[in-house]
C-alpha atoms as a PDB file:
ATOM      1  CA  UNK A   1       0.000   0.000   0.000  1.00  0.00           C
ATOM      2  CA  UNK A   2       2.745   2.500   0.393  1.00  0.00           C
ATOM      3  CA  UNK A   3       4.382   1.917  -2.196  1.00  0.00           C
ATOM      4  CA  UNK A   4       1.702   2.661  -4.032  1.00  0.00           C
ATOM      5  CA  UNK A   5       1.393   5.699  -2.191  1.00  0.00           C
ATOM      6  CA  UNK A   6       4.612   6.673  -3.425  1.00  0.00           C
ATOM      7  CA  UNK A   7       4.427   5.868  -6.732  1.00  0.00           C
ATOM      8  CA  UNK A   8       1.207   7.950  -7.093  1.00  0.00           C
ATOM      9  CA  UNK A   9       2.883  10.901  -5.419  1.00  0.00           C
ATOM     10  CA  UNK A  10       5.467  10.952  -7.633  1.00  0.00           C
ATOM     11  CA  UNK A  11       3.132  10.861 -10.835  1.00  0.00           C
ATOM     12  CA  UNK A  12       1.241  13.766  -9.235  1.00  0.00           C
ATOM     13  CA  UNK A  13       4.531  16.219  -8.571  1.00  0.00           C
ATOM     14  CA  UNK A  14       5.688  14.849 -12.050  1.00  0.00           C
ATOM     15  CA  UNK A  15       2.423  16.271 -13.542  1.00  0.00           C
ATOM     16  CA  UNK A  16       2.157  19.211 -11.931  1.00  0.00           C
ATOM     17  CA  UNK A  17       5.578  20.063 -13.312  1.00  0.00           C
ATOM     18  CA  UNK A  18       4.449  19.746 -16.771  1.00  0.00           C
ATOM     19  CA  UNK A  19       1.528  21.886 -16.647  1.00  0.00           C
ATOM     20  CA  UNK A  20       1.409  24.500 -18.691  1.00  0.00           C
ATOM     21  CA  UNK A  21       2.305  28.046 -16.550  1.00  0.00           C
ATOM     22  CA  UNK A  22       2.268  31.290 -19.003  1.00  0.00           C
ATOM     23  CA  UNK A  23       0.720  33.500 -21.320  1.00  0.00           C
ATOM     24  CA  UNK A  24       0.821  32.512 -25.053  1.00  0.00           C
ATOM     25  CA  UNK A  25       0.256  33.977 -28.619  1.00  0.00           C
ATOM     26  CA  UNK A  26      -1.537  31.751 -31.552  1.00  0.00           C
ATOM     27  CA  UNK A  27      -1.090  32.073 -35.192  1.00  0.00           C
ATOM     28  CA  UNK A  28      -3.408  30.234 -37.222  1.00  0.00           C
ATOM     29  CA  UNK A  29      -1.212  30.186 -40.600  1.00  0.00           C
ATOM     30  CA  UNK A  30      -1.856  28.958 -44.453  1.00  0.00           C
ATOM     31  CA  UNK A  31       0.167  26.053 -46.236  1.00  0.00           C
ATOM     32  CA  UNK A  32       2.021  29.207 -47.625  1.00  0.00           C
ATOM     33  CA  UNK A  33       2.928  30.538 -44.188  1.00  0.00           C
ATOM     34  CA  UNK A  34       0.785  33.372 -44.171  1.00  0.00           C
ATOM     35  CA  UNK A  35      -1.268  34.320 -41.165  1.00  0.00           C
ATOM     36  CA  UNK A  36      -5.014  34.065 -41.712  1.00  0.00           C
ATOM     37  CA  UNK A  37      -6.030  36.550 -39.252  1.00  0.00           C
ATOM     38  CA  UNK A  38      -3.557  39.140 -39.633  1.00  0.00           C
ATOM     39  CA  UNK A  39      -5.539  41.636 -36.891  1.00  0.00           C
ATOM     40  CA  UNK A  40      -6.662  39.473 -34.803  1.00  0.00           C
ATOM     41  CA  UNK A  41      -4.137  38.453 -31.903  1.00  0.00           C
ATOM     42  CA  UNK A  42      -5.197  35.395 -30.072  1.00  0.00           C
ATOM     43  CA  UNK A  43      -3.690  34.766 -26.564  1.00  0.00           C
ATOM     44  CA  UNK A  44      -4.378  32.026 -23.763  1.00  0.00           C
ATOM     45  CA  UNK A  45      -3.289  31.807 -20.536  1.00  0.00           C
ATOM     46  CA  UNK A  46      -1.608  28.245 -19.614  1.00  0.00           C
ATOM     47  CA  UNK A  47      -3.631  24.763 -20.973  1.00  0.00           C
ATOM     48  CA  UNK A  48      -6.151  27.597 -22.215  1.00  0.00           C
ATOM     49  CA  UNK A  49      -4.005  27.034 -25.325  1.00  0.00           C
ATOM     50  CA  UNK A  50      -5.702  23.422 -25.849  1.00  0.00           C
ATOM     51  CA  UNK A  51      -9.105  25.654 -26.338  1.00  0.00           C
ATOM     52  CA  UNK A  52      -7.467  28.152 -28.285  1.00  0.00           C
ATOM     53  CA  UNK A  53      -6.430  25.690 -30.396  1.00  0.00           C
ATOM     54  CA  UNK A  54      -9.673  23.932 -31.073  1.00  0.00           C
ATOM     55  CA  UNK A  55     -11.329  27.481 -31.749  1.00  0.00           C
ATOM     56  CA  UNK A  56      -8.749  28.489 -33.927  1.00  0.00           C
ATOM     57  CA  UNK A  57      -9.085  24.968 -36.261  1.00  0.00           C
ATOM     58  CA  UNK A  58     -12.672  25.785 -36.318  1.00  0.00           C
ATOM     59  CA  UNK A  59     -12.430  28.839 -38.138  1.00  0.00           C
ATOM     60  CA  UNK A  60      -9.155  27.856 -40.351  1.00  0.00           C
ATOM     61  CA  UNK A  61      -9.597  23.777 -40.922  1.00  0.00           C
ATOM     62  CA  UNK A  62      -6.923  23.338 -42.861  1.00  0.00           C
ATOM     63  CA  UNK A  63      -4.301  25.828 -41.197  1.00  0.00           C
ATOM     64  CA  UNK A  64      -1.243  25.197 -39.157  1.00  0.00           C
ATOM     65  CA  UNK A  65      -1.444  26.538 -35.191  1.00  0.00           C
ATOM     66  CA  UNK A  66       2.251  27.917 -34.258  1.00  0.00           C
ATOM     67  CA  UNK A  67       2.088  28.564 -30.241  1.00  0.00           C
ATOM     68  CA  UNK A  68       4.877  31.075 -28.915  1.00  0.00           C
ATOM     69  CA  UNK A  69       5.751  32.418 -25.435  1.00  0.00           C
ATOM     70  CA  UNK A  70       5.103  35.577 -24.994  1.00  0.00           C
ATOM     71  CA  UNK A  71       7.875  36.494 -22.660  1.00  0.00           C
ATOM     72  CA  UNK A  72      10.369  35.204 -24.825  1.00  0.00           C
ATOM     73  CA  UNK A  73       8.639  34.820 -28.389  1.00  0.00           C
ATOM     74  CA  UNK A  74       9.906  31.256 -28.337  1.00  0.00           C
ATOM     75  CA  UNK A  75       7.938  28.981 -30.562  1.00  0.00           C
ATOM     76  CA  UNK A  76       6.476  26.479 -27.625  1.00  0.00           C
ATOM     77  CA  UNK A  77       8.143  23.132 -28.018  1.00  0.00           C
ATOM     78  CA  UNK A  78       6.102  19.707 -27.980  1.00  0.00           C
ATOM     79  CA  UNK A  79       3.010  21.870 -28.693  1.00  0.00           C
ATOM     80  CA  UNK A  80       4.061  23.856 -31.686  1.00  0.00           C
ATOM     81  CA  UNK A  81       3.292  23.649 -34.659  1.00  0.00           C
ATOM     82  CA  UNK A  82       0.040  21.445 -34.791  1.00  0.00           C
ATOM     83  CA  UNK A  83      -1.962  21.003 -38.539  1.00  0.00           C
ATOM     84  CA  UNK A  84      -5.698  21.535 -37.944  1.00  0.00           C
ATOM     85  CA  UNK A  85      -7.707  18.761 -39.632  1.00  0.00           C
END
């Protein structure tokens, strides 16, 4: 029993470190590269990104979501760039 305990700690700590902590900018963009809402600036808070996301595929089905931090306009690894389908 306490090692299960344990082992469930750790996969709670290890979780909690990979949750997303930050304020980000999305770009919905064409197969060209070219942004399809030029003046519109979409930004999400955290895992608010995963319903950004979703919202911005809705509008652009077939465009390519590029996530970047907005503290360091770093493209966000692991999460960036996703193809809407």
């Amino acid at each position: 029993m306490m090692k299960k305990i344990g082992l469930l700690s750790i996969i709670l700590l290890l979780n909690g470190c990979m949750t997303l902590n930050g304020d980000y900018r999305l770009v919905a963009l064409d197969e060209n590269g070219n942004d399809l809402a030029p003046k519109v600036q979409m930004l999400a808070h955290g895992t608010g990104i995963y319903r950004s996301k979703i919202v911005l595929c809705k509008a652009f089905p077939k465009a390519t979501i590029r996530i970047y931090d907005t503290g360091t306009n770093q493209e966000l690894k692991g999460k960036s760039p996703r193809k809407c389908r």
